[in-house]
PDB file of N, CA and C in Angstrom:
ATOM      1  N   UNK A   1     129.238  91.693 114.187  1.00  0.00           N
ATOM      2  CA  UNK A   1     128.221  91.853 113.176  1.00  0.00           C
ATOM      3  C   UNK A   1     127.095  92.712 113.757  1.00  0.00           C
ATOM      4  N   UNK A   2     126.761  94.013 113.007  1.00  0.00           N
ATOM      5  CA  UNK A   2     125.806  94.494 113.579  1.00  0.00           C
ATOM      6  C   UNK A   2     123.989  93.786 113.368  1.00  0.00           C
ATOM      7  N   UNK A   3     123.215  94.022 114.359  1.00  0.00           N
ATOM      8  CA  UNK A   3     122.032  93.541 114.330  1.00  0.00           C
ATOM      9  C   UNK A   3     121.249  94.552 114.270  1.00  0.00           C
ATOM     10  N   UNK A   4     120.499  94.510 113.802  1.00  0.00           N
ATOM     11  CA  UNK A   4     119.052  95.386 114.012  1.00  0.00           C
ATOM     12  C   UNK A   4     117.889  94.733 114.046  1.00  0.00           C
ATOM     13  N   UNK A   5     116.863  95.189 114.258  1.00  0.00           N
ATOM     14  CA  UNK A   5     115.651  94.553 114.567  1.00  0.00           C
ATOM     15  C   UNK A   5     114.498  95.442 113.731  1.00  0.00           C
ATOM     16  N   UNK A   6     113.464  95.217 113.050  1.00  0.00           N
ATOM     17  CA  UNK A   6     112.861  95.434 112.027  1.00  0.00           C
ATOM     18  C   UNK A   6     111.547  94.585 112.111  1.00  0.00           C
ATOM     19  N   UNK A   7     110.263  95.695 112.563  1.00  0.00           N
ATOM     20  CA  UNK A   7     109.395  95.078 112.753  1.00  0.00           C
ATOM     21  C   UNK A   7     108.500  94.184 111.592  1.00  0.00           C
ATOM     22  N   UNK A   8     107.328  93.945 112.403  1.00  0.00           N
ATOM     23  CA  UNK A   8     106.505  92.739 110.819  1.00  0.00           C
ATOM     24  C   UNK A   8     105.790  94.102 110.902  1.00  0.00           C
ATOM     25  N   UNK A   9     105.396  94.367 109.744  1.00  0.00           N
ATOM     26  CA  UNK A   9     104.092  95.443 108.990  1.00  0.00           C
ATOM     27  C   UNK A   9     103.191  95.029 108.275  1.00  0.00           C
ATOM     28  N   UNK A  10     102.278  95.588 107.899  1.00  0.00           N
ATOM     29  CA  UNK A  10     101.101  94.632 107.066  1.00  0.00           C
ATOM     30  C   UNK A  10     101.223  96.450 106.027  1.00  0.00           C
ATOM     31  N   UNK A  11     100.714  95.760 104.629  1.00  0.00           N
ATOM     32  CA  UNK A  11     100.870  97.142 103.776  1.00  0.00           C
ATOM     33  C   UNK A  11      99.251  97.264 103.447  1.00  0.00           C
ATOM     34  N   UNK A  12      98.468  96.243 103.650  1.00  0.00           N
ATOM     35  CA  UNK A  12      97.319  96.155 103.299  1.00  0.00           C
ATOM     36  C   UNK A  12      96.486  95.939 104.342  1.00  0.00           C
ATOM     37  N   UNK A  13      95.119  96.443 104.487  1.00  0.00           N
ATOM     38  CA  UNK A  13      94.196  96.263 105.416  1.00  0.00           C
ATOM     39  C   UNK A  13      93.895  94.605 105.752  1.00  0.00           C
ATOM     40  N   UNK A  14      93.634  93.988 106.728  1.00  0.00           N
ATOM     41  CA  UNK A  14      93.708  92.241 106.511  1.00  0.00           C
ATOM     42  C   UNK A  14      94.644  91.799 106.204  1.00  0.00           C
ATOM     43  N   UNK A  15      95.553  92.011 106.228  1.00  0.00           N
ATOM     44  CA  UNK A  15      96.956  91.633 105.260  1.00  0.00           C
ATOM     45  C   UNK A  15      97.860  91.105 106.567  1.00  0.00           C
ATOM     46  N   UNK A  16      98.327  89.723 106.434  1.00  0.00           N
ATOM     47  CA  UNK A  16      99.408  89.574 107.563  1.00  0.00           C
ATOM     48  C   UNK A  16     100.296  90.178 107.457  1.00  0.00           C
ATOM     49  N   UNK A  17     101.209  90.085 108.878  1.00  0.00           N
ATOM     50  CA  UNK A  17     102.244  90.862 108.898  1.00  0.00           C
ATOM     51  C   UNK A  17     103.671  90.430 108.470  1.00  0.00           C
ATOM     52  N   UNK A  18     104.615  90.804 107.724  1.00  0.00           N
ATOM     53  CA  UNK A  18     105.474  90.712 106.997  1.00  0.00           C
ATOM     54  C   UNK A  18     106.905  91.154 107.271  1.00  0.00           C
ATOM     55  N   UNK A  19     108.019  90.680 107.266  1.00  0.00           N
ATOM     56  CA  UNK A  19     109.222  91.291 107.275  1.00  0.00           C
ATOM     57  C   UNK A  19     109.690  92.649 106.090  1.00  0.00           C
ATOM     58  N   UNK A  20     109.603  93.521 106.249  1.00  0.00           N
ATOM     59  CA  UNK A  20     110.149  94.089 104.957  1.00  0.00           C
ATOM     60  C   UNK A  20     111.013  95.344 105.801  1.00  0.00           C
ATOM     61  N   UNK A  21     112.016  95.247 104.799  1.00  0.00           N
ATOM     62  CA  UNK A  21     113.529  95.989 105.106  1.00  0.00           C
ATOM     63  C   UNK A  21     113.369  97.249 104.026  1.00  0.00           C
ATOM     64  N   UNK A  22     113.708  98.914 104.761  1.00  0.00           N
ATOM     65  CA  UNK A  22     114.187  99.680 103.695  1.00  0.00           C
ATOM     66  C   UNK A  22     115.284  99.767 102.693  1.00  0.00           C
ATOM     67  N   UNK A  23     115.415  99.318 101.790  1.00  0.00           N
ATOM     68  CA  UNK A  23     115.967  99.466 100.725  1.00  0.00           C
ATOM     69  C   UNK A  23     116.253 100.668  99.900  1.00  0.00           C
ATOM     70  N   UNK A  24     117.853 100.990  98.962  1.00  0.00           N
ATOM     71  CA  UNK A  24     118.089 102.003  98.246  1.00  0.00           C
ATOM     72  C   UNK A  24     118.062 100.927  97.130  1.00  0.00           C
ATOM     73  N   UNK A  25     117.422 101.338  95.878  1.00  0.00           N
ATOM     74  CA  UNK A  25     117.626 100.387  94.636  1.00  0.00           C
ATOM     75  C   UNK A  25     118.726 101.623  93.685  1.00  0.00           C
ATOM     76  N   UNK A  26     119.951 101.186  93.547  1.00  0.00           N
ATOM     77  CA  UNK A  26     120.520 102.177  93.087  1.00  0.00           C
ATOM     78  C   UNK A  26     120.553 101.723  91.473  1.00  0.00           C
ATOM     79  N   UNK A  27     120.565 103.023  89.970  1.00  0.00           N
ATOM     80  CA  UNK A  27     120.770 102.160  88.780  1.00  0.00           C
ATOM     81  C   UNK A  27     122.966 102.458  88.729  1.00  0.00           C
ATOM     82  N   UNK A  28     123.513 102.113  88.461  1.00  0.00           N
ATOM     83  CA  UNK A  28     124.569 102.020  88.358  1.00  0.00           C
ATOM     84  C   UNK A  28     125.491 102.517  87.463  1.00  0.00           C
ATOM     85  N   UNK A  29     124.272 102.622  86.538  1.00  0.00           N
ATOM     86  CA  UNK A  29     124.784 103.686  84.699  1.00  0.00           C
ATOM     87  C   UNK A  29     124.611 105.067  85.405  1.00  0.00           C
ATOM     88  N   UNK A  30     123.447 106.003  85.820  1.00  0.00           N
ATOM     89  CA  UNK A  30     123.330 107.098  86.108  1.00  0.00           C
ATOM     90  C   UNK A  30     123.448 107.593  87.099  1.00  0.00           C
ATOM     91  N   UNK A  31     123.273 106.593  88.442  1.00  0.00           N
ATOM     92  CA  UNK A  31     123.168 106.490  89.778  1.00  0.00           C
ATOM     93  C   UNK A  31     121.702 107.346  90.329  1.00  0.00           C
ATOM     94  N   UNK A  32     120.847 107.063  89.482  1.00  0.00           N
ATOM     95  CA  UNK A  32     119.566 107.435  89.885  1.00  0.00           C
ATOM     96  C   UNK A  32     118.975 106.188  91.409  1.00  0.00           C
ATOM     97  N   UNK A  33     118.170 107.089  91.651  1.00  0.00           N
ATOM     98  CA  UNK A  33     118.036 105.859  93.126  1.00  0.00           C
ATOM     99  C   UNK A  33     116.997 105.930  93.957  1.00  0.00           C
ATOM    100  N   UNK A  34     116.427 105.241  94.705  1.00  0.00           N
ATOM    101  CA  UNK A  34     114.898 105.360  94.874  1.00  0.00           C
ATOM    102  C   UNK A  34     114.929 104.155  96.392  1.00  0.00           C
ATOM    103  N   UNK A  35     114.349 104.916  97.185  1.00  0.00           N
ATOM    104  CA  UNK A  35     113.933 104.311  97.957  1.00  0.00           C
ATOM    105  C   UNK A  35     112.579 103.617  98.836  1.00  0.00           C
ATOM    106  N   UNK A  36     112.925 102.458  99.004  1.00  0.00           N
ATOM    107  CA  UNK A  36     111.494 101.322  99.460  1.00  0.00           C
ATOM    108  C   UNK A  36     111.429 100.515  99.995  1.00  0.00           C
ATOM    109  N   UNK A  37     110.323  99.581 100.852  1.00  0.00           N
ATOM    110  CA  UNK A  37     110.251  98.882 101.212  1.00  0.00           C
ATOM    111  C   UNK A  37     110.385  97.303 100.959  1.00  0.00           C
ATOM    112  N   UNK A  38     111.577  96.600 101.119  1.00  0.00           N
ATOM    113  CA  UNK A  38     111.467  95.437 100.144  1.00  0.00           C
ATOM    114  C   UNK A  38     111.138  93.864 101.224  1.00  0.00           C
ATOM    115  N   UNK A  39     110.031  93.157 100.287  1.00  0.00           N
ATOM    116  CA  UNK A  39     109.890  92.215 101.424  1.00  0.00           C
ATOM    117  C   UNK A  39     111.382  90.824 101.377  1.00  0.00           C
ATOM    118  N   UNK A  40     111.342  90.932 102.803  1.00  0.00           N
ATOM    119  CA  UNK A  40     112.891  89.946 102.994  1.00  0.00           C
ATOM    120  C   UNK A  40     111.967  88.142 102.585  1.00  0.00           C
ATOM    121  N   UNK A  41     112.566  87.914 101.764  1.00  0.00           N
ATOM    122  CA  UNK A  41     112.614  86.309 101.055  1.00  0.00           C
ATOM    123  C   UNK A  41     113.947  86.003 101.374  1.00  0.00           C
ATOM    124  N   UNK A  42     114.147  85.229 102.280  1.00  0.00           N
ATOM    125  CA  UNK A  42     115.854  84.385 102.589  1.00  0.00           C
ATOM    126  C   UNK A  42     115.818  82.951 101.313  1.00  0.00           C
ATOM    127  N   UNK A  43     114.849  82.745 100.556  1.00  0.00           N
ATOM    128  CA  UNK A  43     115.218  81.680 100.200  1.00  0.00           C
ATOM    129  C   UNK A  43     114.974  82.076  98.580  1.00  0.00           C
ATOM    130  N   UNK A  44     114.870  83.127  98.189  1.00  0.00           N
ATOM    131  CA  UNK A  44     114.748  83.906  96.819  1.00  0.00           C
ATOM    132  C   UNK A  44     115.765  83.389  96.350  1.00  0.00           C
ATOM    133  N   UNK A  45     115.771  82.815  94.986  1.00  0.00           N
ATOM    134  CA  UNK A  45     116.806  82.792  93.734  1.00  0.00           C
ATOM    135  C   UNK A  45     117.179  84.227  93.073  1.00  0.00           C
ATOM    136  N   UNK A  46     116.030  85.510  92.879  1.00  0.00           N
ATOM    137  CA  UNK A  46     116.241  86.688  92.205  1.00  0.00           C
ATOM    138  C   UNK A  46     115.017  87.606  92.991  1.00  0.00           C
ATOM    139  N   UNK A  47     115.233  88.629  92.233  1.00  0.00           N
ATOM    140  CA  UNK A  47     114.083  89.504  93.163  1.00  0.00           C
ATOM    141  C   UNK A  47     113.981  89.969  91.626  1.00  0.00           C
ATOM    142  N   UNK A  48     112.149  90.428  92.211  1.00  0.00           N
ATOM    143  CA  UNK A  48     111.956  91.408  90.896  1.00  0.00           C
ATOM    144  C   UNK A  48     110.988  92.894  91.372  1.00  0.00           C
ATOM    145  N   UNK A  49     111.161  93.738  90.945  1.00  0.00           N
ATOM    146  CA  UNK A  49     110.527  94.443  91.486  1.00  0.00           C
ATOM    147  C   UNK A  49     109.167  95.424  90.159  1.00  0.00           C
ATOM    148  N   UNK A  50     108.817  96.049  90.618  1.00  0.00           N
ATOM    149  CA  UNK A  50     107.334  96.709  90.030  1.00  0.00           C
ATOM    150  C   UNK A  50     108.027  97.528  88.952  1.00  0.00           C
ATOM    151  N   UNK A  51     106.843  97.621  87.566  1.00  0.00           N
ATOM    152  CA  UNK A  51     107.709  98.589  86.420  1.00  0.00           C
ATOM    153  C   UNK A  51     107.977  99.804  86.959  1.00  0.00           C
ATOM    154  N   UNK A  52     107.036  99.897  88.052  1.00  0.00           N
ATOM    155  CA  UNK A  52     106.861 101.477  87.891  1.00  0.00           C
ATOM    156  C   UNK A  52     107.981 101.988  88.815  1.00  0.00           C
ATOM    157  N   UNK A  53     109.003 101.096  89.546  1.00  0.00           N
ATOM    158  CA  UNK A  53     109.723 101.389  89.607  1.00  0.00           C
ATOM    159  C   UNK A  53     111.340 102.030  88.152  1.00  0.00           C
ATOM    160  N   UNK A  54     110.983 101.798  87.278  1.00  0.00           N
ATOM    161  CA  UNK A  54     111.827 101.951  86.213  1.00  0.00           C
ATOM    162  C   UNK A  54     112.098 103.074  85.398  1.00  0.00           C
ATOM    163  N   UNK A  55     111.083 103.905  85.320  1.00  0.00           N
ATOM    164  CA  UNK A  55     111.230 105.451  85.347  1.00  0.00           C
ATOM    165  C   UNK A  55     112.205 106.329  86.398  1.00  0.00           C
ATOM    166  N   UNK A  56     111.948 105.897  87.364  1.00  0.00           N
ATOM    167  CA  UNK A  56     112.384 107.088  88.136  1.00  0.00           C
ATOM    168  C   UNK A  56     114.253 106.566  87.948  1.00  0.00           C
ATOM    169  N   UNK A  57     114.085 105.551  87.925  1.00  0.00           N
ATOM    170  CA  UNK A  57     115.776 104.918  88.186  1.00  0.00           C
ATOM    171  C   UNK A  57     116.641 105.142  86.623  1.00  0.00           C
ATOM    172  N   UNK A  58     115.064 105.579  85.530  1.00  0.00           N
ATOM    173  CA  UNK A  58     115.957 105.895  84.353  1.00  0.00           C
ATOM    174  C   UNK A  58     115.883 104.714  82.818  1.00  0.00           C
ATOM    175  N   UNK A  59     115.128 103.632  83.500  1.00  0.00           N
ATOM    176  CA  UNK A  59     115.161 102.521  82.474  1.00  0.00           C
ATOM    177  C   UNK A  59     114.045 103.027  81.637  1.00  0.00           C
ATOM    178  N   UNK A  60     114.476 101.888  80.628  1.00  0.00           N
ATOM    179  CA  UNK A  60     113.387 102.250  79.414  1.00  0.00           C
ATOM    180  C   UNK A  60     113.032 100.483  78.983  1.00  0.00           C
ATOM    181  N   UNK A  61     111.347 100.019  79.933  1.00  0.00           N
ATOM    182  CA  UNK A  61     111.230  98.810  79.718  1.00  0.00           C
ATOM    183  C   UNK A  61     111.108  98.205  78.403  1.00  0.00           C
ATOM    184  N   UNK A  62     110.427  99.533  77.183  1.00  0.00           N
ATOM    185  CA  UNK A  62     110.321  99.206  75.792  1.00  0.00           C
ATOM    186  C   UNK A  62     111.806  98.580  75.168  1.00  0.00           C
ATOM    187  N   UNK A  63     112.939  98.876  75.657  1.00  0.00           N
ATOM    188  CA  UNK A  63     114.075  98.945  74.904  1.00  0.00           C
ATOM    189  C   UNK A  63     114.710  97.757  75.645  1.00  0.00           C
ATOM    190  N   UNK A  64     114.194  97.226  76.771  1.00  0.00           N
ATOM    191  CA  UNK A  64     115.121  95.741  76.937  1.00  0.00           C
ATOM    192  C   UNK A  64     114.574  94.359  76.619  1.00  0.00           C
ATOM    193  N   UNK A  65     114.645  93.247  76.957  1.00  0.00           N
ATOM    194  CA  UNK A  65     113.973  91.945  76.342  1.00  0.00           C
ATOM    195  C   UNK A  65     113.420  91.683  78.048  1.00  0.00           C
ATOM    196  N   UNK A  66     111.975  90.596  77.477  1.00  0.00           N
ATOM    197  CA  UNK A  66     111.383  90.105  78.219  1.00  0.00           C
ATOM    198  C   UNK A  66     112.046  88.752  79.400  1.00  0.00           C
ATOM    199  N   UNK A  67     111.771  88.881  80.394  1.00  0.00           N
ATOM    200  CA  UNK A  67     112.238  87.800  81.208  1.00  0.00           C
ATOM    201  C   UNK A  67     111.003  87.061  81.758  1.00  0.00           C
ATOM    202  N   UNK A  68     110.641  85.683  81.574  1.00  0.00           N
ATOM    203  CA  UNK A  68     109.861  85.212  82.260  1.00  0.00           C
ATOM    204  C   UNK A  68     110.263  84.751  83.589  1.00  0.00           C
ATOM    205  N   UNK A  69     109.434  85.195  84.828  1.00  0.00           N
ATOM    206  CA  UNK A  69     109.666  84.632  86.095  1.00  0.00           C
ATOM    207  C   UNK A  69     108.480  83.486  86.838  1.00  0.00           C
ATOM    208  N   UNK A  70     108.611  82.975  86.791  1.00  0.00           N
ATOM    209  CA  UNK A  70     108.454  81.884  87.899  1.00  0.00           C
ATOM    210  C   UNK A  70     107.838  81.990  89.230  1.00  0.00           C
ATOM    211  N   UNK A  71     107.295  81.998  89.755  1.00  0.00           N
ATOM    212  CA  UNK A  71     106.653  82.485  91.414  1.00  0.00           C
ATOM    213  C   UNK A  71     106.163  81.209  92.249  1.00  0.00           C
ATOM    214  N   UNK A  72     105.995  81.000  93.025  1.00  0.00           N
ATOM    215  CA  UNK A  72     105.179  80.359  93.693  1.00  0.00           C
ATOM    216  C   UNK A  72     104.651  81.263  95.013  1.00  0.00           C
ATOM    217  N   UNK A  73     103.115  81.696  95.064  1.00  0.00           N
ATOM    218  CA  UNK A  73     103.102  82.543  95.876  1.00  0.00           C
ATOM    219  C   UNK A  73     101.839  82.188  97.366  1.00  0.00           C
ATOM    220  N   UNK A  74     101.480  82.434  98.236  1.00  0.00           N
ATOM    221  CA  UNK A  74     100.986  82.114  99.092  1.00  0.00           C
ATOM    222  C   UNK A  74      99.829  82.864 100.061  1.00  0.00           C
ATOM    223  N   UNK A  75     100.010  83.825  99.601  1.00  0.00           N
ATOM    224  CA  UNK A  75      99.363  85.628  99.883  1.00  0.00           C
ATOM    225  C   UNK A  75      98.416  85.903  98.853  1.00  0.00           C
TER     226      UNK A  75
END
């Protein structure tokens, strides 16, 4: 199994430091694709990510239905 090692970063001034892994978010209809920093949650049920990711990948948030999520956050 390969390993890598992946430092803690802080994205914000004061901000502790954090695990976050580069990520490709690929869409699968067009194969539009965008790359970012995603923070690692091992104990996540779903991930959600920012609208403004949804343009570039091609979605159209007006045209799908709302999902309510749930958080419990600590930061």
């Amino acid at each position: 199994m390969l390993v890598e090692k992946y430092p803690f970063i802080t994205t914000r001034v004061g901000d502790i430091p954090r695990s976050y892994l580069p990520i490709t978010i690929i869409n699968p209809e067009n194969y539009k694709a965008i790359n970012v920093y995603a923070l690692i949650d091992t104990g996540a049920d779903e991930c959600a990510f920012p609208a403004s990711f949804a343009l570039p990948l091609g979605h159209n948030l007006q045209s799908g239905s709302q999902k309510r999520i749930n958080f419990i956050t600590y930061f």
